[in-house]
C-alpha atoms as a PDB file:
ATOM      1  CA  UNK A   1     117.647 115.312 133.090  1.00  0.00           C
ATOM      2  CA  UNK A   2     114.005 116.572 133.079  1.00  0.00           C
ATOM      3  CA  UNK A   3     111.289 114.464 132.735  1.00  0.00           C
ATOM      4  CA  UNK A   4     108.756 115.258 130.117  1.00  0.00           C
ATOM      5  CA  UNK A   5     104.888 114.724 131.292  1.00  0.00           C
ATOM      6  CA  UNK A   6     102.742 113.826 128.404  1.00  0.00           C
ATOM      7  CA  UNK A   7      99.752 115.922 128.304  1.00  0.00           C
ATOM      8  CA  UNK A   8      96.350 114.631 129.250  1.00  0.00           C
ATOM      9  CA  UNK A   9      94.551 117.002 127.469  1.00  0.00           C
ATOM     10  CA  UNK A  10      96.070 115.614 123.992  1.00  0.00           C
ATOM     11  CA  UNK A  11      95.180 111.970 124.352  1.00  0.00           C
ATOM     12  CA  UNK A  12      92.749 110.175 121.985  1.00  0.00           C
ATOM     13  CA  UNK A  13      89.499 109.732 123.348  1.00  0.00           C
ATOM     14  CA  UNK A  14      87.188 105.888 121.994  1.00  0.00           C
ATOM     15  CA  UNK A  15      84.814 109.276 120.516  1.00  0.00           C
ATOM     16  CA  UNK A  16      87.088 109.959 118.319  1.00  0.00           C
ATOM     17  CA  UNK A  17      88.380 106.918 117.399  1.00  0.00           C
ATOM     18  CA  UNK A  18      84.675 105.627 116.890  1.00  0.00           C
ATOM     19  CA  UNK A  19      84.395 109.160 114.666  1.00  0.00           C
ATOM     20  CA  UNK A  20      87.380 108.311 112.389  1.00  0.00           C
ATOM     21  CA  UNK A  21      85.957 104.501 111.882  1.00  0.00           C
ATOM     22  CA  UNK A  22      82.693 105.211 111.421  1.00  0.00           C
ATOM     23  CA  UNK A  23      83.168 108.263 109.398  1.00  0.00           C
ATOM     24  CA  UNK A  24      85.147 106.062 106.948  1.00  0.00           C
ATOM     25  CA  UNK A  25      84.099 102.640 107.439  1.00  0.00           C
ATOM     26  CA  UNK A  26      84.193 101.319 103.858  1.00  0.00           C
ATOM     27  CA  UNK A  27      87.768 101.968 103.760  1.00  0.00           C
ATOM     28  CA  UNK A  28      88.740  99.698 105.949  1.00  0.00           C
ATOM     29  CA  UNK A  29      85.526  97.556 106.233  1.00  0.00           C
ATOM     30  CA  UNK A  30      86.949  94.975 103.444  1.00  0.00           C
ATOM     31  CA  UNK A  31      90.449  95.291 105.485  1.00  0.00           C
ATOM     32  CA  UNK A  32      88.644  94.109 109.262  1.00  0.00           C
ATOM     33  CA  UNK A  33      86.052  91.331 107.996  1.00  0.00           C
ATOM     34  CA  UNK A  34      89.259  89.459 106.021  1.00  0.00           C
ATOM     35  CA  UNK A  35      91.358  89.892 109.525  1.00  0.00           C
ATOM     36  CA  UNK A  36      88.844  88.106 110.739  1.00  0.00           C
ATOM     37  CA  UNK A  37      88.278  85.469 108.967  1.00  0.00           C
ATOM     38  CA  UNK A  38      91.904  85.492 108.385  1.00  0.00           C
ATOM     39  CA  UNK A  39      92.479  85.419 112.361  1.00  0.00           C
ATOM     40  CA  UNK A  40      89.522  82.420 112.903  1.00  0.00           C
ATOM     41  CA  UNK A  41      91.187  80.311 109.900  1.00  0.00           C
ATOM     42  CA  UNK A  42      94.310  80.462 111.858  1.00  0.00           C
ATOM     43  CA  UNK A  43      93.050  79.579 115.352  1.00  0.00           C
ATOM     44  CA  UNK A  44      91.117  76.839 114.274  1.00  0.00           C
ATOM     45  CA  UNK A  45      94.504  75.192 112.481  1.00  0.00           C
ATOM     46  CA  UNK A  46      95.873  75.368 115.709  1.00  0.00           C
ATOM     47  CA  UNK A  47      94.186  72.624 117.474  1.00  0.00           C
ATOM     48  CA  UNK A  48      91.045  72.121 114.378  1.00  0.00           C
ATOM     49  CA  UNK A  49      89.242  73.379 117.450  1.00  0.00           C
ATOM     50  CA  UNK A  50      88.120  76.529 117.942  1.00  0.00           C
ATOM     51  CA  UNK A  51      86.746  76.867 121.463  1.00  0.00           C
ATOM     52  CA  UNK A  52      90.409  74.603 122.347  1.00  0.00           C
ATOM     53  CA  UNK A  53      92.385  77.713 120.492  1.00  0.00           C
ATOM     54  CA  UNK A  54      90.097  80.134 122.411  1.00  0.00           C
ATOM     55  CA  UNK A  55      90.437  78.679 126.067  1.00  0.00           C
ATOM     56  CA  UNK A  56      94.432  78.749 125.496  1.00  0.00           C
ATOM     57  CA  UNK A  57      93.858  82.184 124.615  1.00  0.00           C
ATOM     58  CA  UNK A  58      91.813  83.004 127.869  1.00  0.00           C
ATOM     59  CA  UNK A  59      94.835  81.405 129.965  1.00  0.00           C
ATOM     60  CA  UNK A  60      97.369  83.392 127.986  1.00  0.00           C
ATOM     61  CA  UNK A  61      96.014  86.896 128.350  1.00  0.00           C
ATOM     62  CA  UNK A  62      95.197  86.186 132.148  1.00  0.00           C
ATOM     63  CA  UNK A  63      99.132  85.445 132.655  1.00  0.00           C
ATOM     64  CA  UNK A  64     100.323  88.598 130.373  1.00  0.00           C
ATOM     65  CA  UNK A  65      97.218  90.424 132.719  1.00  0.00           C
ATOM     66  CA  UNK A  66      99.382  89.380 135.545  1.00  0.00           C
ATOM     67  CA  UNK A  67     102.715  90.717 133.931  1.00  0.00           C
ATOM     68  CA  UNK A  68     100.905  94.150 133.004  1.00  0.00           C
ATOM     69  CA  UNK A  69     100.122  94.405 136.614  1.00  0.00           C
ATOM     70  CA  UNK A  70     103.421  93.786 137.814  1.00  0.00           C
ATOM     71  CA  UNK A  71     105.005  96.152 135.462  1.00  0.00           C
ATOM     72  CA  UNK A  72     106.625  93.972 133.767  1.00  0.00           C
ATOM     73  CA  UNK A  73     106.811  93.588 129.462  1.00  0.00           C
ATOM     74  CA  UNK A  74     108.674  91.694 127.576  1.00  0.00           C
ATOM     75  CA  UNK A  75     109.697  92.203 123.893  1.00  0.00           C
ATOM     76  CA  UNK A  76     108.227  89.553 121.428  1.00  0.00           C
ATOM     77  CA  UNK A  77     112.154  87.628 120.710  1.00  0.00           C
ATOM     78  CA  UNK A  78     112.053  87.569 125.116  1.00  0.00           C
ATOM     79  CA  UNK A  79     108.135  86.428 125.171  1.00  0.00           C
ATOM     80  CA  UNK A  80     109.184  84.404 122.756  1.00  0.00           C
ATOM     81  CA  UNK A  81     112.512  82.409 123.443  1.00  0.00           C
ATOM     82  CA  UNK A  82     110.951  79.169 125.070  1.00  0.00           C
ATOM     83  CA  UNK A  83     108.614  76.919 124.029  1.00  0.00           C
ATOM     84  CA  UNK A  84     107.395  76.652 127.449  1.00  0.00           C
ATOM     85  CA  UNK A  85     104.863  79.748 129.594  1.00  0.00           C
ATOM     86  CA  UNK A  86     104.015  79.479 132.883  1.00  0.00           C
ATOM     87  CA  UNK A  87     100.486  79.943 132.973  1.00  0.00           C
ATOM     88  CA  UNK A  88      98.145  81.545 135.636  1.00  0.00           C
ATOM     89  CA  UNK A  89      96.051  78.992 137.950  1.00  0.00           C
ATOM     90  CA  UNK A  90      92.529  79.028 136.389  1.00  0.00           C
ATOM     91  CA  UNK A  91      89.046  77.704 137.845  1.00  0.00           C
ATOM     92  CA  UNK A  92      86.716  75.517 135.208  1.00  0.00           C
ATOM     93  CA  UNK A  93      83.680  76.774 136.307  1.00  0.00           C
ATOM     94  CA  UNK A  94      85.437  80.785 135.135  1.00  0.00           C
ATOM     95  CA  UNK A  95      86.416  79.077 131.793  1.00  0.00           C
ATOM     96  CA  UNK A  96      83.295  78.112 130.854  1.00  0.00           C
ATOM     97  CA  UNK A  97      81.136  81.036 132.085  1.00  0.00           C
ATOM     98  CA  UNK A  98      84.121  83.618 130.614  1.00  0.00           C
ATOM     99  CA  UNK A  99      84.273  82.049 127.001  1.00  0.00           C
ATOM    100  CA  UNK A 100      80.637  80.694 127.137  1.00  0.00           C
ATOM    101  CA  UNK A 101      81.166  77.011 127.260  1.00  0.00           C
ATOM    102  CA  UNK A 102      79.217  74.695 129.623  1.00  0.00           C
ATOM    103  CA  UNK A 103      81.532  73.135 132.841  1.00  0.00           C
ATOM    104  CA  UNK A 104      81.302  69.874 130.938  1.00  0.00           C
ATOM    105  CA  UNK A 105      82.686  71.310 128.131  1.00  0.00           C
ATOM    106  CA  UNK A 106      85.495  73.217 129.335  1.00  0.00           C
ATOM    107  CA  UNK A 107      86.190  70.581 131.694  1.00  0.00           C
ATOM    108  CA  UNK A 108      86.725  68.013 128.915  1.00  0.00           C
ATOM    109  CA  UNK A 109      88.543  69.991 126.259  1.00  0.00           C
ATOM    110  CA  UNK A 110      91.219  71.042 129.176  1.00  0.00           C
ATOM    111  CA  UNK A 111      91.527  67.387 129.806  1.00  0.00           C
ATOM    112  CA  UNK A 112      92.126  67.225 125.935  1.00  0.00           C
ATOM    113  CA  UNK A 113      94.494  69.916 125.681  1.00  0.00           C
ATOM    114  CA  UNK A 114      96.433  68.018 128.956  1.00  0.00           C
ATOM    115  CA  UNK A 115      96.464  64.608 126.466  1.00  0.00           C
ATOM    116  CA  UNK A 116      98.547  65.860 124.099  1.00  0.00           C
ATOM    117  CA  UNK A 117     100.931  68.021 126.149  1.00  0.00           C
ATOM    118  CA  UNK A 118      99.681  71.520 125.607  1.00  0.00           C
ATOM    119  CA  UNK A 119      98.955  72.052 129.146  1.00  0.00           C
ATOM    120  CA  UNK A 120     101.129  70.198 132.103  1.00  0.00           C
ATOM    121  CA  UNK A 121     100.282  70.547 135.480  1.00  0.00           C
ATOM    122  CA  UNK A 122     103.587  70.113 137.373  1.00  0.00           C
ATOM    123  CA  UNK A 123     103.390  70.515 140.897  1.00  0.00           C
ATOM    124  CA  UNK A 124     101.619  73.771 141.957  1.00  0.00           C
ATOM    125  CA  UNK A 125     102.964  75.232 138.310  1.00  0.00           C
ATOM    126  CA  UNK A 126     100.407  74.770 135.084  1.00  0.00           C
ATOM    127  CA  UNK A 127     102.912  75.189 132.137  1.00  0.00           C
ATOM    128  CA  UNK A 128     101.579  75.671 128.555  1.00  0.00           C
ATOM    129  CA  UNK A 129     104.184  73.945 126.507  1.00  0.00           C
ATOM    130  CA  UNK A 130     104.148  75.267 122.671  1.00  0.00           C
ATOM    131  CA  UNK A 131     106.260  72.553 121.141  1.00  0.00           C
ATOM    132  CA  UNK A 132     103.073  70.253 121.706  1.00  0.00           C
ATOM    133  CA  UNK A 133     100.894  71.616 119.288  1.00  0.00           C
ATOM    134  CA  UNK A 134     100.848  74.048 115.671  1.00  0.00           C
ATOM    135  CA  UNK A 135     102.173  76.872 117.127  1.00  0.00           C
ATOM    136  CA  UNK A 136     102.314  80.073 115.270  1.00  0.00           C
ATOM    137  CA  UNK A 137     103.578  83.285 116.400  1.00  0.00           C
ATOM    138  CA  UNK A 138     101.174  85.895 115.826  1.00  0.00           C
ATOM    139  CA  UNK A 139     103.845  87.481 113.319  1.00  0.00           C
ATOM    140  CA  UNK A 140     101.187  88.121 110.100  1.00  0.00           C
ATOM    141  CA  UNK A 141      97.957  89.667 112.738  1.00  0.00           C
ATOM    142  CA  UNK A 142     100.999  92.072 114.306  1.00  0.00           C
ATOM    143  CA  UNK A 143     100.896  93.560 110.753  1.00  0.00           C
ATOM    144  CA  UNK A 144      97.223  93.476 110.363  1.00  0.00           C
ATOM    145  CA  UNK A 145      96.794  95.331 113.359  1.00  0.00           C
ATOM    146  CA  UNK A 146      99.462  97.766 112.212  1.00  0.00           C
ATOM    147  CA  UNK A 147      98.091  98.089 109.075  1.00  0.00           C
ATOM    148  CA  UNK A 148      94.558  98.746 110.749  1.00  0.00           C
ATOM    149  CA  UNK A 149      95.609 101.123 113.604  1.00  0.00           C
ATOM    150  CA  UNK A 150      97.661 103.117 110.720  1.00  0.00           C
ATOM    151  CA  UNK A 151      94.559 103.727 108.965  1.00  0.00           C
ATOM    152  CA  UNK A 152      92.791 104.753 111.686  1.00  0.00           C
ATOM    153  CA  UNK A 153      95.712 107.455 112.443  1.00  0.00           C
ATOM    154  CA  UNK A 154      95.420 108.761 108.941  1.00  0.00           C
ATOM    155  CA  UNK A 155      91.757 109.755 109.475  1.00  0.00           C
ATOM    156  CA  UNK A 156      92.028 110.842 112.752  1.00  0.00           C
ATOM    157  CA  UNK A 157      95.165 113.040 111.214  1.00  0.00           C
ATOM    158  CA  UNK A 158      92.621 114.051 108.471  1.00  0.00           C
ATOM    159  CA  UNK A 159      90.131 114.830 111.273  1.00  0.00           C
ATOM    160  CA  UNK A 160      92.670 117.133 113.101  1.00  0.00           C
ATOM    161  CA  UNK A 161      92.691 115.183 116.535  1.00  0.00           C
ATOM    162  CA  UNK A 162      96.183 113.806 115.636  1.00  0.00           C
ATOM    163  CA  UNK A 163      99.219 116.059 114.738  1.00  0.00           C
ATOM    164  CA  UNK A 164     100.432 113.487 112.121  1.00  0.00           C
ATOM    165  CA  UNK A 165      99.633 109.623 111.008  1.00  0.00           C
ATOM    166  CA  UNK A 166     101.312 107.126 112.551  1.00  0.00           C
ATOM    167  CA  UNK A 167     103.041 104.327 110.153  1.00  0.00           C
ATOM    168  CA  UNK A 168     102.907 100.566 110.384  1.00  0.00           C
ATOM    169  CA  UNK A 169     105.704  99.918 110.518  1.00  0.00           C
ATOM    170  CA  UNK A 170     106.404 102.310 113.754  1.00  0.00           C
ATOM    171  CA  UNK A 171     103.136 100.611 114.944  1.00  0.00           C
ATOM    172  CA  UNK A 172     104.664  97.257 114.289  1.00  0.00           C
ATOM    173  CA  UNK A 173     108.208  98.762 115.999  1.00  0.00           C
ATOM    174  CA  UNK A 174     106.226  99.696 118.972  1.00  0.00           C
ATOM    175  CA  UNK A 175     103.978  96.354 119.432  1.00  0.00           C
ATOM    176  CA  UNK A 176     106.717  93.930 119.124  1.00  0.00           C
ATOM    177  CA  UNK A 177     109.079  96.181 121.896  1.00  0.00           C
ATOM    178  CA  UNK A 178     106.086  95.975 124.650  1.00  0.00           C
ATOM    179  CA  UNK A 179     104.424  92.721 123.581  1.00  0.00           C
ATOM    180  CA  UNK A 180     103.235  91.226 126.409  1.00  0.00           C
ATOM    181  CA  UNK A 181     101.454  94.123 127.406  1.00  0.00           C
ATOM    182  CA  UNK A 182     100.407  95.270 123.780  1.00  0.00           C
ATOM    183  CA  UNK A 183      99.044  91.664 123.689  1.00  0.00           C
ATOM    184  CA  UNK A 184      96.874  91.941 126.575  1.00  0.00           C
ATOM    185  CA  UNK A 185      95.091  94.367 125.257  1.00  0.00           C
ATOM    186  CA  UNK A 186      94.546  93.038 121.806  1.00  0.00           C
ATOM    187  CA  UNK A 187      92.938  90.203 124.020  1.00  0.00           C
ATOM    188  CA  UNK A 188      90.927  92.425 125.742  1.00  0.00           C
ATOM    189  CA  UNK A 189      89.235  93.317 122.787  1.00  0.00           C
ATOM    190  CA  UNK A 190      89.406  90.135 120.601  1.00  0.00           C
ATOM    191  CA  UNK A 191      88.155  87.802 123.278  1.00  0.00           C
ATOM    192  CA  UNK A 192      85.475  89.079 123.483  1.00  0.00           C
ATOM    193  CA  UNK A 193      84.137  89.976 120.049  1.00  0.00           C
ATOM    194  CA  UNK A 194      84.545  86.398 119.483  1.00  0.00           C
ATOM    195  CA  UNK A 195      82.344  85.800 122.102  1.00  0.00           C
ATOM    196  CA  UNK A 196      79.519  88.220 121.087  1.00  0.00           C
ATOM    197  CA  UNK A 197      79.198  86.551 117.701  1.00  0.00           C
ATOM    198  CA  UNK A 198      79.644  82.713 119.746  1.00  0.00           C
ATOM    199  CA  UNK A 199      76.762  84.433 121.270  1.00  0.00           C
ATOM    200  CA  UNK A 200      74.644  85.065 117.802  1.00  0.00           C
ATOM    201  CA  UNK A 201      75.403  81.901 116.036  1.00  0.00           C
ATOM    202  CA  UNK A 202      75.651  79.434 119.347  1.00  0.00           C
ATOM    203  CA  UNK A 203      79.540  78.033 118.267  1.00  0.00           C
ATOM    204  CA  UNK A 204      82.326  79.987 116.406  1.00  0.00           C
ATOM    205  CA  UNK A 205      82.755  77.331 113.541  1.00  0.00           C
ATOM    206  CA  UNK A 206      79.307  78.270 112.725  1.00  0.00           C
ATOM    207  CA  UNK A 207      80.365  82.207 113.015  1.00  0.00           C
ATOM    208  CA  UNK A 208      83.325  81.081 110.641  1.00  0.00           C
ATOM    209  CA  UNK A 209      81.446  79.897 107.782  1.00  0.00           C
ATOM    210  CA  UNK A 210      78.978  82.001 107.454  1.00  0.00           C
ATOM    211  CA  UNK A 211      81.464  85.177 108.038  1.00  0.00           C
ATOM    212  CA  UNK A 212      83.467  83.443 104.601  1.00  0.00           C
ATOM    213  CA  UNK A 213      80.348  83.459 103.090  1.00  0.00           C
ATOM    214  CA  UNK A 214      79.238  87.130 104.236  1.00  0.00           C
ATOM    215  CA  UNK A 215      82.783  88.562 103.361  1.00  0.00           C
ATOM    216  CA  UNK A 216      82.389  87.260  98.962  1.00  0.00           C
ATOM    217  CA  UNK A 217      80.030  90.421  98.759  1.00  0.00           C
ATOM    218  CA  UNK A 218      82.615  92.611 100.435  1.00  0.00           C
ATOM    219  CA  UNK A 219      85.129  91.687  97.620  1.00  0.00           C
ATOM    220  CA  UNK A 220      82.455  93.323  95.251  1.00  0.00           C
ATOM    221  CA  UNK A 221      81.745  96.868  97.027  1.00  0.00           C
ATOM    222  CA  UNK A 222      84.608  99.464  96.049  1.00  0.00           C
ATOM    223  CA  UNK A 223      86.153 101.011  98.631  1.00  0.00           C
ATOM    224  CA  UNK A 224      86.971 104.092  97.295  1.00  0.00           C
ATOM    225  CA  UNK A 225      83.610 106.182  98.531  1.00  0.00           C
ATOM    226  CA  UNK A 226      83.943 108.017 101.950  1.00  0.00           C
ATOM    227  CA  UNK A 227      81.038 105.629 103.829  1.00  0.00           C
ATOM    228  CA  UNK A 228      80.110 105.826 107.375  1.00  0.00           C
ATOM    229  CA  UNK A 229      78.862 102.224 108.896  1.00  0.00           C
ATOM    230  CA  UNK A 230      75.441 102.724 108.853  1.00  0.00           C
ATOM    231  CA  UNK A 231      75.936 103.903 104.671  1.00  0.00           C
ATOM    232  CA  UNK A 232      77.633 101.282 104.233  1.00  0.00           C
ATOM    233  CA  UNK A 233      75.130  98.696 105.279  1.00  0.00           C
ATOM    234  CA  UNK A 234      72.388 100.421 103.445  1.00  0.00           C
ATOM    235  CA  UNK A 235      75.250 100.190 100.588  1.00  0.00           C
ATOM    236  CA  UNK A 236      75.626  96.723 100.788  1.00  0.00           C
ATOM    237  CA  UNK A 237      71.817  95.612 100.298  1.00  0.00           C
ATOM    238  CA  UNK A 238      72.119  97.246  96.943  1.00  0.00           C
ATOM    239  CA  UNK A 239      74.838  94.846  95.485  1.00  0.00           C
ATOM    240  CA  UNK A 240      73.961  91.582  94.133  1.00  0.00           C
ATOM    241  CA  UNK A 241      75.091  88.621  96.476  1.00  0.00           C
ATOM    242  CA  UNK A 242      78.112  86.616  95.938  1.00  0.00           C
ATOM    243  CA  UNK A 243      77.806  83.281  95.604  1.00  0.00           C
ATOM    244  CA  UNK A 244      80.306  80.385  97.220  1.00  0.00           C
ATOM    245  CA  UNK A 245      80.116  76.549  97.358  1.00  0.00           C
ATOM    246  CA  UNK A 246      80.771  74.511 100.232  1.00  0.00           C
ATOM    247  CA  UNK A 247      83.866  72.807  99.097  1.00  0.00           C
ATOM    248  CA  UNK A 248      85.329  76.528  98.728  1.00  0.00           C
ATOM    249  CA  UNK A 249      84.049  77.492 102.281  1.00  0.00           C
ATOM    250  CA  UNK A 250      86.021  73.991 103.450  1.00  0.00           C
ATOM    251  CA  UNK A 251      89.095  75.607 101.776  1.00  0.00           C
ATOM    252  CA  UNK A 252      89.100  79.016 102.839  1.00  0.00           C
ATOM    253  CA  UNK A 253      88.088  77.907 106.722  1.00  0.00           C
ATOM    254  CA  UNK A 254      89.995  75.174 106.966  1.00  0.00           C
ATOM    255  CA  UNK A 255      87.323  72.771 108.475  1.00  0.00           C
ATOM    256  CA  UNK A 256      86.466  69.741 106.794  1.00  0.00           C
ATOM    257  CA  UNK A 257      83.907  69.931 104.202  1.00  0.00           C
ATOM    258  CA  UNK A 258      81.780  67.185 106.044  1.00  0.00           C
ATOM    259  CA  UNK A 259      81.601  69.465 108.983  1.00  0.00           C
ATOM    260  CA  UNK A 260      80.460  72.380 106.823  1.00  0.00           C
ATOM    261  CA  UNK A 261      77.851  70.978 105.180  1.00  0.00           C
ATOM    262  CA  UNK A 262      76.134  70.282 108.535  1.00  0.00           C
ATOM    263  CA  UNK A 263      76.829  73.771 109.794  1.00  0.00           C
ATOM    264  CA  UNK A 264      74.989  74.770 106.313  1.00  0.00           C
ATOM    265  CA  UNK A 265      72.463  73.266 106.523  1.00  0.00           C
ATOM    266  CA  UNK A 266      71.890  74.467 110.281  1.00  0.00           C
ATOM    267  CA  UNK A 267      72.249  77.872 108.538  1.00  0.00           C
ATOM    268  CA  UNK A 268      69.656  77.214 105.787  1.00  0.00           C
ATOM    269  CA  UNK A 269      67.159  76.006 108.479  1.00  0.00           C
ATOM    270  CA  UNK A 270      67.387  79.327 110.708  1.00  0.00           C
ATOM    271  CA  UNK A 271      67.606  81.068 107.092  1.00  0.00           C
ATOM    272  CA  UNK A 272      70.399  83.077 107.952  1.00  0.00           C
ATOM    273  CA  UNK A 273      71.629  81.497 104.402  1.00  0.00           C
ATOM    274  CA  UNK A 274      70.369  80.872 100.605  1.00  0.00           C
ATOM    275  CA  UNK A 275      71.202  78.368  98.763  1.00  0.00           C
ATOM    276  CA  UNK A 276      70.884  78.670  94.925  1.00  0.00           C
ATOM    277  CA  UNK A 277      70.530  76.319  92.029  1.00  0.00           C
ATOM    278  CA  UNK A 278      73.721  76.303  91.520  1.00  0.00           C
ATOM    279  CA  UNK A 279      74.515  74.889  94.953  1.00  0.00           C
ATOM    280  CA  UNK A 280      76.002  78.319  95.803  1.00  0.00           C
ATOM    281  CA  UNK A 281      75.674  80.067  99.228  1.00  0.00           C
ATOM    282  CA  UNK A 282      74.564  83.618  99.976  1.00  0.00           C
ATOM    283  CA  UNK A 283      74.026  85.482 103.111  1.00  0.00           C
ATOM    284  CA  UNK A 284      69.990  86.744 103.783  1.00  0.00           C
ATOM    285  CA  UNK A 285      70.098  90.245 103.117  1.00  0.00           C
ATOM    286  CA  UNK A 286      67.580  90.478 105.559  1.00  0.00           C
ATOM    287  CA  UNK A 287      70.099  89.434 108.015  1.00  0.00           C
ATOM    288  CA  UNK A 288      72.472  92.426 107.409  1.00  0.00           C
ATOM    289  CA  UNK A 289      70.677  94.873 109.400  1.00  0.00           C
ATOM    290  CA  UNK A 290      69.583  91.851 112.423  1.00  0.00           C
ATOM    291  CA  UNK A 291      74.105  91.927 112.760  1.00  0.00           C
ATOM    292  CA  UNK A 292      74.132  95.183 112.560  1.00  0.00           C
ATOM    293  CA  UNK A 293      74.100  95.626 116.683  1.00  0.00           C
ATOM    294  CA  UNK A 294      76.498  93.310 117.048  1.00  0.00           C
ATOM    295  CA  UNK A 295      79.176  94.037 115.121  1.00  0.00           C
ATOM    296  CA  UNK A 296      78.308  97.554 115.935  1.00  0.00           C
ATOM    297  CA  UNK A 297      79.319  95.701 119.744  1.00  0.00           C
ATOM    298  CA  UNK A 298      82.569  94.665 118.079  1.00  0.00           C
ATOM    299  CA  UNK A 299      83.260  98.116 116.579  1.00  0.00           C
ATOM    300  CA  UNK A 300      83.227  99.649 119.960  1.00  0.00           C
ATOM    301  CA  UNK A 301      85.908  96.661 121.180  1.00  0.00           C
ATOM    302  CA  UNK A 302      87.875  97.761 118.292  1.00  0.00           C
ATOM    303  CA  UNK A 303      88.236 101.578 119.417  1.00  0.00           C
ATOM    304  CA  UNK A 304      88.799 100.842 123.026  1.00  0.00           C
ATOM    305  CA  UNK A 305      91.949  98.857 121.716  1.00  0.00           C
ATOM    306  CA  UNK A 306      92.871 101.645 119.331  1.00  0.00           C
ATOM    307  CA  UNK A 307      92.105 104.352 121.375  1.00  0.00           C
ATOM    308  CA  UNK A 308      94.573 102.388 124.378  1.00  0.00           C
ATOM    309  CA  UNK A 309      97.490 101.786 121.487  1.00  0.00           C
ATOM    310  CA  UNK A 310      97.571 104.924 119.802  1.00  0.00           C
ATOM    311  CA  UNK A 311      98.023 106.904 123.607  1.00  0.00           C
ATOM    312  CA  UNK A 312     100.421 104.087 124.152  1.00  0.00           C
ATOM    313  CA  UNK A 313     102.855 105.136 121.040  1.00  0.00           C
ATOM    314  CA  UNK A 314     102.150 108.644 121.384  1.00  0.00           C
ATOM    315  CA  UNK A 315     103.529 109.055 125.023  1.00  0.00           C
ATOM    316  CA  UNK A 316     106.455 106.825 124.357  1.00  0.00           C
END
């Protein structure tokens, strides 16, 4: 039987995929700031932590880095079929400088996480045991990513660097028959965004709220004109801001209201917020340009994980 050898010359180059996004970013801006927020709701319901969520993250991807290396993926049903992973040996001191925590901190939420089972430590094995805590398979961002990398296909299709757009649901197909290695890579690129914005508002529950907040105006700009990023930022600043109280941030995030209204308020002082007499919240529109570098950070995460999946489905 001969072997076919896919040709190098065809792949997708990050260039291109950072053409077809930018090229068209307001059609799938409103898409990639709810996956967000959608994603950050989610991880902070598993353990009403998010830098707890975030750490078991870290220890995850290094164990599915250690199956990529080895050559070895599992399917998500296989990944998936106990409740309990053997997880790579990790160093505090890594934790903390990797996910920007102090020692003290990452120190005392592992102890946490070891309190109510979600990591054991037996014998020279760590084991992250799933029935401890709300566990969710990441079944619904699967099909956001899907949905996100089809997209993506369809304008690099349109741009004539792909012969054809690839659907979500082969996406999907594809993602759930190499998980573990599909899944390293999504870390690879969501770890760190997270970070860069932990980075810009000093803890991600701060990130969280105002990003709910940000994301009302999105709701009001149509997608339907052909923007590139930078257009659509200058875009933005022309629509009136959308308002939101902080009992509807509480419900949207997840976190309880009490612990948004201080997080506000820290907001209001470093007046990355408004607040209205209607006790509504807006984002500065100063503000959107000061985020523009980093999300244009996040943006370039985003196409090295595209550019990796589409070359993935395209030479299998």
């Amino acid at each position: 039987m001969q072997t076919t050898i896919p040709s190098v010359s065809n792949q997708i180059t990050e260039d291109q995929i950072l053409n077809a996004i930018n090229k068209n970013y307001s059609q799938i801006a409103k898409f990639l700031f709810n996956f967000h927020m959608e994603w950050l709701r989610g991880s902070y319901q598993t353990f009403y932590d998010h830098d707890k969520f975030i750490i078991i993250q870290y220890l995850v991807y290094k164990t599915l880095n250690f199956l990529s290396t080895n050559f070895i993926r599992l399917n998500f049903d296989a990944y998936y079929s106990k409740n309990q992973l053997e997880i790579a040996n990790f160093n505090i001191v890594d934790v903390g400088r990797e996910l920007n925590i102090s020692k003290e901190t990452a120190r005392r939420k592992i102890l946490e996480l070891e309190n109510i089972g979600a990591i054991v430590r037996d014998k020279k094995k760590i084991i992250l045991n799933r029935s401890a805590f709300n566990f969710q398979k990441p079944s619904k961002t699967i099909v956001n990513v899907s949905y996100l990398l089809s997209k993506i296909s369809q304008n690099l299709s349109k741009n004539g660097d792909l012969d054809k757009k690839l659907s979500s649901e082969n996406i999907e197909s594809h993602m759930r028959k190499n998980f573990t290695h599909c899944w390293k890579l999504f870390y690879e690129m969501q770890i760190p965004l997270v970070q860069n914005w932990k980075k810009v508002f000093k803890d991600i529950e701060t990130w969280h709220i105002w990003g709910v907040i940000a994301t009302q105006k999105s709701f009001r700009i149509p997608n339907t004109k052909l923007l590139s990023r930078e257009q659509y930022v200058e875009d933005a600043l022309k629509y009136p801001e959308v308002g939101i109280n902080a009992m509807s941030v509480s419900e949207l995030t997840g976190i309880p209201r009490a612990t948004v209204v201080r997080k506000l308020n820290n907001l209001l002082n470093k007046k990355l917020i408004s607040l209205d007499e209607k006790k509504l919240y807006t984002p500065k529109k100063t503000n959107i340009k000061i985020f523009s570098e980093t999300n244009k950070k996040g943006t370039l995460l985003l196409a090295t994980f595209f550019c990796k999946m589409i070359n993935l489905i395209k030479t299998n």
